[in-house]
N, C-alpha and C. Protein backbone atom coordinates (compact mmCIF):
# COMPACT_ATOMS: atom_id res chain seq x y z
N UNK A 1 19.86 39.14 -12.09
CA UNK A 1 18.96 38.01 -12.30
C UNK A 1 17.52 38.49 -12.18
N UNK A 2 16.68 37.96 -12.74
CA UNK A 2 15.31 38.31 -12.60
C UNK A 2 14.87 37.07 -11.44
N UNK A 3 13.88 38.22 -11.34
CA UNK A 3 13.09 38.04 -9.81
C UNK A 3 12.04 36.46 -10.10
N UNK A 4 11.53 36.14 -11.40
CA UNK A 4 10.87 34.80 -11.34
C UNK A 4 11.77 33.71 -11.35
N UNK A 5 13.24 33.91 -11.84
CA UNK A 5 14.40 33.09 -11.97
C UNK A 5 14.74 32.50 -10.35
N UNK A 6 14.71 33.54 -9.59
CA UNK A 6 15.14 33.48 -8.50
C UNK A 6 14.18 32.67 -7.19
N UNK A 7 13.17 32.93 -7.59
CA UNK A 7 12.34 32.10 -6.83
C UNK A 7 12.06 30.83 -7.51
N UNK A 8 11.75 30.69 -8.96
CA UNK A 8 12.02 29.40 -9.64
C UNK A 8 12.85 28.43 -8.69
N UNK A 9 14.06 28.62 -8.30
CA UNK A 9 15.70 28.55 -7.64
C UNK A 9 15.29 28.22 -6.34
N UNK A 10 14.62 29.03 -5.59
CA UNK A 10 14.31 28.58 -4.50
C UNK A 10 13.40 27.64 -4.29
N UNK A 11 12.39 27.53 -5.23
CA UNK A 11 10.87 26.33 -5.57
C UNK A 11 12.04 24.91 -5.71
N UNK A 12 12.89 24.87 -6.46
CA UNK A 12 14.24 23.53 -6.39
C UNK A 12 14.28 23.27 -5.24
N UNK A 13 14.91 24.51 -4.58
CA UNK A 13 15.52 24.48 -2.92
C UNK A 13 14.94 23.82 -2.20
N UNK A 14 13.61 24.45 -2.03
CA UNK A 14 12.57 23.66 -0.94
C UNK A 14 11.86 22.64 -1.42
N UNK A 15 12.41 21.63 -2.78
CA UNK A 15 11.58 20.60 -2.95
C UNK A 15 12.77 19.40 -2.35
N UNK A 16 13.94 19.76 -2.61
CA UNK A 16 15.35 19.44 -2.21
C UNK A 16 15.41 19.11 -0.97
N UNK A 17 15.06 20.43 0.57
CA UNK A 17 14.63 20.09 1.61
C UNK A 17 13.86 19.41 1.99
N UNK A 18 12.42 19.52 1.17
CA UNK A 18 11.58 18.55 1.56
C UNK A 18 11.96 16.80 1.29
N UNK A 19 12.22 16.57 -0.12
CA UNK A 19 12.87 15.06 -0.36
C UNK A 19 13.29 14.76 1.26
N UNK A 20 14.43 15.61 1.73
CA UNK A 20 15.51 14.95 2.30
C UNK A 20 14.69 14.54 3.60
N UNK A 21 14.12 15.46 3.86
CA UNK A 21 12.86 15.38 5.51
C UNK A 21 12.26 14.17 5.06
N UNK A 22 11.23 14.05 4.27
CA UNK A 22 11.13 12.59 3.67
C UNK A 22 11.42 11.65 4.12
N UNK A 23 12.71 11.16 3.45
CA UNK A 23 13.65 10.43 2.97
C UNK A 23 14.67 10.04 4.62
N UNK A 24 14.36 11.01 5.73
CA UNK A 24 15.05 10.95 6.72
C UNK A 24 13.67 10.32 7.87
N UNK A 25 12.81 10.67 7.52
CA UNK A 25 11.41 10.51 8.02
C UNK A 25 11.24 9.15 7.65
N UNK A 26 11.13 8.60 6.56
CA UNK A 26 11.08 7.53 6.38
C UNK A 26 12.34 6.09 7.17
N UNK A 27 13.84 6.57 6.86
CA UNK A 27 14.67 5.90 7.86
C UNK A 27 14.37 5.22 9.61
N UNK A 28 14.13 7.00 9.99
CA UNK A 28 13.87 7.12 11.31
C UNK A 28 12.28 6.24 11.75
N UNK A 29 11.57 5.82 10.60
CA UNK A 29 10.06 5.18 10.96
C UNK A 29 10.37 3.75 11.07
N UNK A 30 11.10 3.28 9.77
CA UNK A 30 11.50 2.17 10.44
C UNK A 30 12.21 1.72 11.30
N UNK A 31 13.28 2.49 11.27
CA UNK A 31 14.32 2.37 12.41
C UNK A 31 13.67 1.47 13.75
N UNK A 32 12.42 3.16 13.88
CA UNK A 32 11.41 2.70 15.29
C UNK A 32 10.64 1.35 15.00
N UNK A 33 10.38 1.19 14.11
CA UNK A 33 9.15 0.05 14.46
C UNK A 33 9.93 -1.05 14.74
N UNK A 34 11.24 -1.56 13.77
CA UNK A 34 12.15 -2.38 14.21
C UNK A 34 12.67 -2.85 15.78
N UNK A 35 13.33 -1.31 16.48
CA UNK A 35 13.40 -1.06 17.34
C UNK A 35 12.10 -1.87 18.47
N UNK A 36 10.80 -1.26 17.85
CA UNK A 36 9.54 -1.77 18.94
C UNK A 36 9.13 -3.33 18.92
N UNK A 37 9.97 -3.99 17.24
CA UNK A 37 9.08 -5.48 17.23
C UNK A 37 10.79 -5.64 17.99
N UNK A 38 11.50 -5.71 18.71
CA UNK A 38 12.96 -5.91 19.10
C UNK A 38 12.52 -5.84 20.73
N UNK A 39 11.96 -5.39 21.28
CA UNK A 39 11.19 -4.84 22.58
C UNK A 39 10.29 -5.74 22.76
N UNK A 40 9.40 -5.14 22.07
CA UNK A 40 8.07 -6.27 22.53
C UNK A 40 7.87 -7.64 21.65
N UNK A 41 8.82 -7.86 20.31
CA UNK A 41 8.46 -9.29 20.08
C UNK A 41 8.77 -10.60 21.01
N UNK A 42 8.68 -11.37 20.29
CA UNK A 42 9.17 -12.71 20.92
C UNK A 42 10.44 -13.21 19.79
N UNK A 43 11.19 -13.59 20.63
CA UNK A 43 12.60 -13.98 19.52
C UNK A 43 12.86 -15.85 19.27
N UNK A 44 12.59 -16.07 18.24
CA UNK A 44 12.78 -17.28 17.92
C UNK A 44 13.63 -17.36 16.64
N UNK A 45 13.88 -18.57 16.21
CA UNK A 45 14.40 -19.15 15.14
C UNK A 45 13.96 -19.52 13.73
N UNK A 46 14.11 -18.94 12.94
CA UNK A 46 13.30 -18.77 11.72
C UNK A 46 14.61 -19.86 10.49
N UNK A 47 13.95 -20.73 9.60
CA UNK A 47 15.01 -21.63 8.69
C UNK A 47 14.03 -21.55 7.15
N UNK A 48 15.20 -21.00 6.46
CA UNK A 48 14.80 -20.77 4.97
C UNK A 48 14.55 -22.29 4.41
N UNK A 49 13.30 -21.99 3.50
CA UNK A 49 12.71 -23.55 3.32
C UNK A 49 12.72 -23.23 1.56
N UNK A 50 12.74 -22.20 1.16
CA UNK A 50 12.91 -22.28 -0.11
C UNK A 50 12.94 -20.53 -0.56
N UNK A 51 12.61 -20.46 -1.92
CA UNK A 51 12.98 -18.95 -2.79
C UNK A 51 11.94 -18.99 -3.71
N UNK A 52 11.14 -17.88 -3.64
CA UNK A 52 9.93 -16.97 -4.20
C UNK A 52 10.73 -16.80 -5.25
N UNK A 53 10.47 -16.45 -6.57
CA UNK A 53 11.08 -15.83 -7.78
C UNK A 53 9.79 -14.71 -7.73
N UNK A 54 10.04 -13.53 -7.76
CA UNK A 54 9.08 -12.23 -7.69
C UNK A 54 9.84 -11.25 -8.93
N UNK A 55 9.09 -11.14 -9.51
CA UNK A 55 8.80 -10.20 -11.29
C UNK A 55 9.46 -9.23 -10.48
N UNK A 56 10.41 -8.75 -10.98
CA UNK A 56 11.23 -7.23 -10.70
C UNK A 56 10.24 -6.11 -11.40
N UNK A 57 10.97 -4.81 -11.17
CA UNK A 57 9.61 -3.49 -11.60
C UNK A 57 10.10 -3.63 -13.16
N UNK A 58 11.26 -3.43 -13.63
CA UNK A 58 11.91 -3.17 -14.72
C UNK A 58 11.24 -4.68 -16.05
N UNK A 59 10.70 -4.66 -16.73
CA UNK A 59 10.16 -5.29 -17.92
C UNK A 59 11.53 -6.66 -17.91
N UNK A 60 12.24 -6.43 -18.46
CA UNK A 60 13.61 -6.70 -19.03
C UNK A 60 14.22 -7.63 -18.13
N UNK A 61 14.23 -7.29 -17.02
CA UNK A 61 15.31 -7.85 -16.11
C UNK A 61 14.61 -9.25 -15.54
N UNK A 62 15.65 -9.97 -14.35
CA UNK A 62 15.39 -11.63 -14.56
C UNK A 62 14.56 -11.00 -12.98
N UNK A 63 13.88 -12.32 -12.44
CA UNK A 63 13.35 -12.14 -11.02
C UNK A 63 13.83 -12.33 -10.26
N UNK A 64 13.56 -11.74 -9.32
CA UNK A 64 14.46 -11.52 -8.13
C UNK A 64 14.07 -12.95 -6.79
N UNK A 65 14.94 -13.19 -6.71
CA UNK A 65 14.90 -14.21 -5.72
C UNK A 65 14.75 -13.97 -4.19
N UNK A 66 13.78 -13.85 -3.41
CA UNK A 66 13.36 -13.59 -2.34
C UNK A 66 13.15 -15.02 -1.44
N UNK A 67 13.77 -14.84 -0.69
CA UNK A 67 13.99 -16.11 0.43
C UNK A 67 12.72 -16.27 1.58
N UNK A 68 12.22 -17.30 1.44
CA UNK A 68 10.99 -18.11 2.31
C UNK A 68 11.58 -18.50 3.99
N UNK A 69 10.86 -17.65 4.88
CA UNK A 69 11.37 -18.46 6.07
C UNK A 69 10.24 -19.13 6.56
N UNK A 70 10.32 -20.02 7.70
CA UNK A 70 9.31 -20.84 8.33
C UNK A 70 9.95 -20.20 10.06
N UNK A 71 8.97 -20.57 10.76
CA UNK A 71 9.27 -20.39 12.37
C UNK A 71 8.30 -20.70 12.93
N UNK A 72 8.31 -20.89 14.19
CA UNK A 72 7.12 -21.49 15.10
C UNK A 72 7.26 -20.35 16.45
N UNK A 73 5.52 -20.51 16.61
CA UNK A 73 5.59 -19.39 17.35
C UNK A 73 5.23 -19.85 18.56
N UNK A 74 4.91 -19.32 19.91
CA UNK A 74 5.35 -19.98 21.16
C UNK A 74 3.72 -20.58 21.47
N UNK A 75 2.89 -21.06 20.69
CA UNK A 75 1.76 -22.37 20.15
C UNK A 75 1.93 -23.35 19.50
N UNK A 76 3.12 -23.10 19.21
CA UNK A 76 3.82 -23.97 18.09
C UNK A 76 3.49 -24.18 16.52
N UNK A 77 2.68 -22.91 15.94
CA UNK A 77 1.78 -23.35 14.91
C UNK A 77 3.25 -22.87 14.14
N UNK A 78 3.37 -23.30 12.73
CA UNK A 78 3.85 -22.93 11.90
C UNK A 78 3.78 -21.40 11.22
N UNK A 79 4.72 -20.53 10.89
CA UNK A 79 4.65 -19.35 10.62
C UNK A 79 5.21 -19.27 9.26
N UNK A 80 5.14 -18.78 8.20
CA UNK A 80 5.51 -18.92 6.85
C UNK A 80 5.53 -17.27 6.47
N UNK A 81 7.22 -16.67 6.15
CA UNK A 81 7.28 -15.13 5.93
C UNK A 81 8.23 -14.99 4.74
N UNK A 82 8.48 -13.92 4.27
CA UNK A 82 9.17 -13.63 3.22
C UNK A 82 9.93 -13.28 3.38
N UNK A 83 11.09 -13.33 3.45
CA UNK A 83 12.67 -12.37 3.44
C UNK A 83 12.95 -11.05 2.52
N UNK A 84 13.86 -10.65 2.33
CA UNK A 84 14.08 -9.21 1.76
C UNK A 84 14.64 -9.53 0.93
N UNK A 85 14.81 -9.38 -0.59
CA UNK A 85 14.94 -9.44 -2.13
C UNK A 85 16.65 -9.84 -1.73
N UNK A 86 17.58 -8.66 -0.69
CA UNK A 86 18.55 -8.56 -1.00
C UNK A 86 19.22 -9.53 0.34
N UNK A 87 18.45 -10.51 0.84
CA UNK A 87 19.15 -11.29 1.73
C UNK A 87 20.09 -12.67 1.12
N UNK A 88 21.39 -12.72 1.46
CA UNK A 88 21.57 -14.04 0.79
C UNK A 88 21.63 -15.12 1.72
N UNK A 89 20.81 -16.12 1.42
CA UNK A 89 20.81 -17.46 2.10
C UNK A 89 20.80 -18.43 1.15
N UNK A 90 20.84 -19.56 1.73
CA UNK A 90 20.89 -20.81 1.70
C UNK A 90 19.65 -21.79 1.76
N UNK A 91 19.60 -22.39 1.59
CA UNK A 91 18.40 -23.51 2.12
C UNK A 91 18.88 -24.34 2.96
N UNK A 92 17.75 -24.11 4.28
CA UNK A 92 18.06 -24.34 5.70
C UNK A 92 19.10 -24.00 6.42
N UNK A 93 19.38 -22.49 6.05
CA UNK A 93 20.34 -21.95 7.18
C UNK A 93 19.10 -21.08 7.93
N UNK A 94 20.03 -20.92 8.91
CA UNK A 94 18.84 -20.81 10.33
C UNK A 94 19.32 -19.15 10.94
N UNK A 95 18.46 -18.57 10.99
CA UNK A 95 18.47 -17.13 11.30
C UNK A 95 17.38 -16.54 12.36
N UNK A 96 18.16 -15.75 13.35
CA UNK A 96 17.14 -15.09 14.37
C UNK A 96 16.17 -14.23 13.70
N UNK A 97 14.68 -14.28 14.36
CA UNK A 97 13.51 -13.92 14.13
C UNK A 97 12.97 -13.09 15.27
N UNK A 98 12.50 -11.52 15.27
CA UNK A 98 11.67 -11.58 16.32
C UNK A 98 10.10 -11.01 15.54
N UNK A 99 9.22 -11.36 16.16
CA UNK A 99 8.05 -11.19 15.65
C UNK A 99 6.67 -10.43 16.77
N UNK A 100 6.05 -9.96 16.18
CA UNK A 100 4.60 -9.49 17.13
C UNK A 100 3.76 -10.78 16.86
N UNK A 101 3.79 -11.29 18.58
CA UNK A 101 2.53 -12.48 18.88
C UNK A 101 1.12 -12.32 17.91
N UNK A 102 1.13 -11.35 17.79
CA UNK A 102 -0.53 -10.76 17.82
C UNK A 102 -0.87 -10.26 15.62
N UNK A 103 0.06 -10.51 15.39
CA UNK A 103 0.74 -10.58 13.69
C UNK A 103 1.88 -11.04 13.58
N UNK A 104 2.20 -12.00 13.90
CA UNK A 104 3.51 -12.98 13.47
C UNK A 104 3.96 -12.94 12.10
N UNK A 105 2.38 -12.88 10.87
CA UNK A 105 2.87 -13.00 9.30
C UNK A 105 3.40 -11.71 9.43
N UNK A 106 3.17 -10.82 9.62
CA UNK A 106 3.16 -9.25 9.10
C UNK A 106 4.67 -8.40 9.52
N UNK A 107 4.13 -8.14 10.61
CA UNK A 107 5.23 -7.94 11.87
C UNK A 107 6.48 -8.77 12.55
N UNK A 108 7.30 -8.42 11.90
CA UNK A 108 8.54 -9.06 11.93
C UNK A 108 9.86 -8.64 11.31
N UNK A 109 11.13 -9.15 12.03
CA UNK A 109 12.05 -8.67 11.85
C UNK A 109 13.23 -9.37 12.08
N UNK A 110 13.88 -9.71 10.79
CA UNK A 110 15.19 -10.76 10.53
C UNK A 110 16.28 -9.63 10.67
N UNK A 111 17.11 -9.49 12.26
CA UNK A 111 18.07 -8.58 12.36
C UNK A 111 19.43 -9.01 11.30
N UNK A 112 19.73 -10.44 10.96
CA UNK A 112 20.81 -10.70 10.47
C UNK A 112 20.72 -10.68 8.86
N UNK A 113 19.22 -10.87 8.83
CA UNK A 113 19.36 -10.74 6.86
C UNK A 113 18.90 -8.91 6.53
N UNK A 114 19.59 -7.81 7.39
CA UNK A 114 18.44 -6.45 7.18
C UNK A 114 19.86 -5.61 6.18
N UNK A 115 19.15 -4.93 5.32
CA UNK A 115 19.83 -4.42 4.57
C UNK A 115 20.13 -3.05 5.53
N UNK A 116 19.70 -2.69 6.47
CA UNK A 116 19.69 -1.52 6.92
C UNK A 116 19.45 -0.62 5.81
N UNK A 117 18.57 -0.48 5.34
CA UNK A 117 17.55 0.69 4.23
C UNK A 117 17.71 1.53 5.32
N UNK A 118 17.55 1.56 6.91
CA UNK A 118 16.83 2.72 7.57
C UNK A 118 18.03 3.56 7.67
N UNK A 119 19.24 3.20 7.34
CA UNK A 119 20.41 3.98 7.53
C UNK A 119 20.48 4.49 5.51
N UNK A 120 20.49 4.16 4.81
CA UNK A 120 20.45 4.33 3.62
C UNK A 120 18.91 5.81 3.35
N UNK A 121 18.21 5.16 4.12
CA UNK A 121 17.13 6.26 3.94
C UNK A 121 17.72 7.77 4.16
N UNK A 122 17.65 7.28 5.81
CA UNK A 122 18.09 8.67 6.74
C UNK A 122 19.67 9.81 6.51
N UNK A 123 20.21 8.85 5.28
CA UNK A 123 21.71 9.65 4.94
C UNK A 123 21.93 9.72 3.65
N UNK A 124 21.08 9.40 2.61
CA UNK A 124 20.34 10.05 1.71
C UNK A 124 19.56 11.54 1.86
N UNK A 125 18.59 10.99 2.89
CA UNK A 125 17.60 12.54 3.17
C UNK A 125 18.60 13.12 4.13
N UNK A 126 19.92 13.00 4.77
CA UNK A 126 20.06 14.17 5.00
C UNK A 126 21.30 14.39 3.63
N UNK A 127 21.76 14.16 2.80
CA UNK A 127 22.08 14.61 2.41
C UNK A 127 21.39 15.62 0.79
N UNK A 128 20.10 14.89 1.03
CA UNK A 128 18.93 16.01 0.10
C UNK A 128 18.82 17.48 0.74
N UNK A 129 18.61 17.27 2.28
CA UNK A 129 18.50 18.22 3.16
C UNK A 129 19.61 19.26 3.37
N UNK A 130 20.96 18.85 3.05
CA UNK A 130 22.26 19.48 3.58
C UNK A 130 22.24 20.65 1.91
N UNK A 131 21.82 19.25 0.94
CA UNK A 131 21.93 19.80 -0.14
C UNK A 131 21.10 21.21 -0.45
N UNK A 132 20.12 20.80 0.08
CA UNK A 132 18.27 21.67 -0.35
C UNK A 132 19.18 23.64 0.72
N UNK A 133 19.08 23.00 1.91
CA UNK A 133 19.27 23.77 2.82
C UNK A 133 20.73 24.99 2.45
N UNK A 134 21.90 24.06 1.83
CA UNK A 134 23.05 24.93 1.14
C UNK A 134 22.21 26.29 -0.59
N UNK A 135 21.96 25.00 -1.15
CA UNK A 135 21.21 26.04 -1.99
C UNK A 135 20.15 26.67 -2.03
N UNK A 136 19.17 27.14 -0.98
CA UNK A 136 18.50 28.03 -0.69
C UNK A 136 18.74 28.39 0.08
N UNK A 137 19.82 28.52 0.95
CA UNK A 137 20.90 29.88 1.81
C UNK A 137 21.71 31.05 0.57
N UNK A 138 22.67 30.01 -0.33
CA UNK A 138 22.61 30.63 -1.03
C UNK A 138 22.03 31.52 -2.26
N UNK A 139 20.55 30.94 -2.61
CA UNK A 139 19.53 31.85 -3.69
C UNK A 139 19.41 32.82 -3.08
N UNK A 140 18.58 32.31 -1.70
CA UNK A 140 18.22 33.92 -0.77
C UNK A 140 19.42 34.70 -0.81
N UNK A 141 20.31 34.42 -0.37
CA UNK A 141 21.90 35.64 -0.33
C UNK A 141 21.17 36.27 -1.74
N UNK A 142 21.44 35.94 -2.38
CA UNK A 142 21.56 36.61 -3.98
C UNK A 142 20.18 36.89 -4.34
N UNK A 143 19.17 36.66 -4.22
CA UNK A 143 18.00 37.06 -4.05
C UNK A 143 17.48 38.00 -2.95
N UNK A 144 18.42 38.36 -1.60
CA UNK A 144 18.30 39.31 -0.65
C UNK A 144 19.38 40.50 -1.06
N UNK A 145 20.12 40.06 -1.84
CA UNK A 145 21.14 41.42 -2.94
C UNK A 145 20.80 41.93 -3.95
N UNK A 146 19.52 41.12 -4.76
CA UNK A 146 19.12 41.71 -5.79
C UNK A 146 17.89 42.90 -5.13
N UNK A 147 17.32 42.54 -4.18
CA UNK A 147 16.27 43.33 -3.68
C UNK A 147 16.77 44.63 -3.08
N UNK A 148 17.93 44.70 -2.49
CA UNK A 148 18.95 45.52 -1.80
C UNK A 148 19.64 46.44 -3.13
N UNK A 149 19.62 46.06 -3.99
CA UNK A 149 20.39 46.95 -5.24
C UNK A 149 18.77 47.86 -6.02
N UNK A 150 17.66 46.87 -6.10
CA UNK A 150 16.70 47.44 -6.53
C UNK A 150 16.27 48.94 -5.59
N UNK A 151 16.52 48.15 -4.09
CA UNK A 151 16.06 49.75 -3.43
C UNK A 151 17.27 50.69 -3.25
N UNK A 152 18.29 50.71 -3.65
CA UNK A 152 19.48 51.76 -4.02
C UNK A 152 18.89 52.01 -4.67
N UNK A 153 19.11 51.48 -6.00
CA UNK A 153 18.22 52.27 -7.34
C UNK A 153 17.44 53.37 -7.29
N UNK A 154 16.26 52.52 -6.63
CA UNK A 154 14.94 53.57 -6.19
C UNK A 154 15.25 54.76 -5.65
N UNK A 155 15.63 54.41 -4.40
CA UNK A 155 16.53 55.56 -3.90
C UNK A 155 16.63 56.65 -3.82
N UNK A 156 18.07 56.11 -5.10
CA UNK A 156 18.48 57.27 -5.75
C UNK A 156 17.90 58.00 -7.10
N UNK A 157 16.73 57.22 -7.51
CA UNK A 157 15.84 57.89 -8.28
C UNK A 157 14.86 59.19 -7.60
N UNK A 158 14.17 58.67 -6.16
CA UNK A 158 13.69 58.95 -5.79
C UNK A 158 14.24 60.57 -5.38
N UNK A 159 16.09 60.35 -4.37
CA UNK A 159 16.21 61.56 -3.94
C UNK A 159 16.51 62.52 -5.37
């Protein structure tokens, strides 16, 4: 094999590893923040009051129906948030909420409508990583044999 082929091979490898670090990096971030609004929010009761229709990315396709919650926060003011594209509800079914006092719109977290993305992330990227990491063990092998046959060669030119 030639020597630009071979590192070409490995430039795959380590874009492969990197995705997966990513892609596992990303899991593990939300995981935590979830984890922290679960800790330090406040947990109340959140009831779907209606459905957003939101333009999908794709031209073609119909909109995606994203579910409206309401909740009250411990002032009692009204709180108005968005649900996740892929939650299915109802109108006025009632679902636990915990939220940050201090960003109630923003910060928040519906444990029963969660797609768990953060597990989808993190086993994706490791399997970019398992992937990346198998095939640039093996380039190097074969790229640490081609270098090993070149200096025989030499070598034996040399003696």
């Amino acid at each position: 094999m030639e020597t630009a082929s071979l590192i070409w091979k490995s430039a795959w490898d380590i874009l492969l590893v990197l995705i997966g670090l990513i892609l596992m990096f990303m899991g593990i971030k939300v995981y935590i923040k979830q984890q922290r609004i679960i800790k330090t929010g406040i947990k109340t009761i959140a009831t779907v009051i209606g459905f957003s229709n939101e333009k999908s990315l794709a031209e073609n396709e119909a909109p995606v129906k994203i579910p409206l919650f309401i909740f009250y926060d411990t002032s009692r003011n009204q709180i108005s948030v968005k649900g996740k594209s892929n939650s299915i509800c109802t109108i006025h079914e009632t679902t636990p909420i915990y939220y940050n006092p201090a960003k109630p719109e923003t910060e928040y977290y519906l444990p029963k409508k969660d797609f768990l993305v953060k597990f989808l992330f993190f086993f994706v990227g490791l399997f970019f990583l398992s992937l990346g990491i198998y095939y640039l063990r093996t380039h190097n092998i074969v790229f640490d044999n081609f270098y090993i046959g070149i200096e025989e060669k030499l070598s034996s030119i040399i003696s």
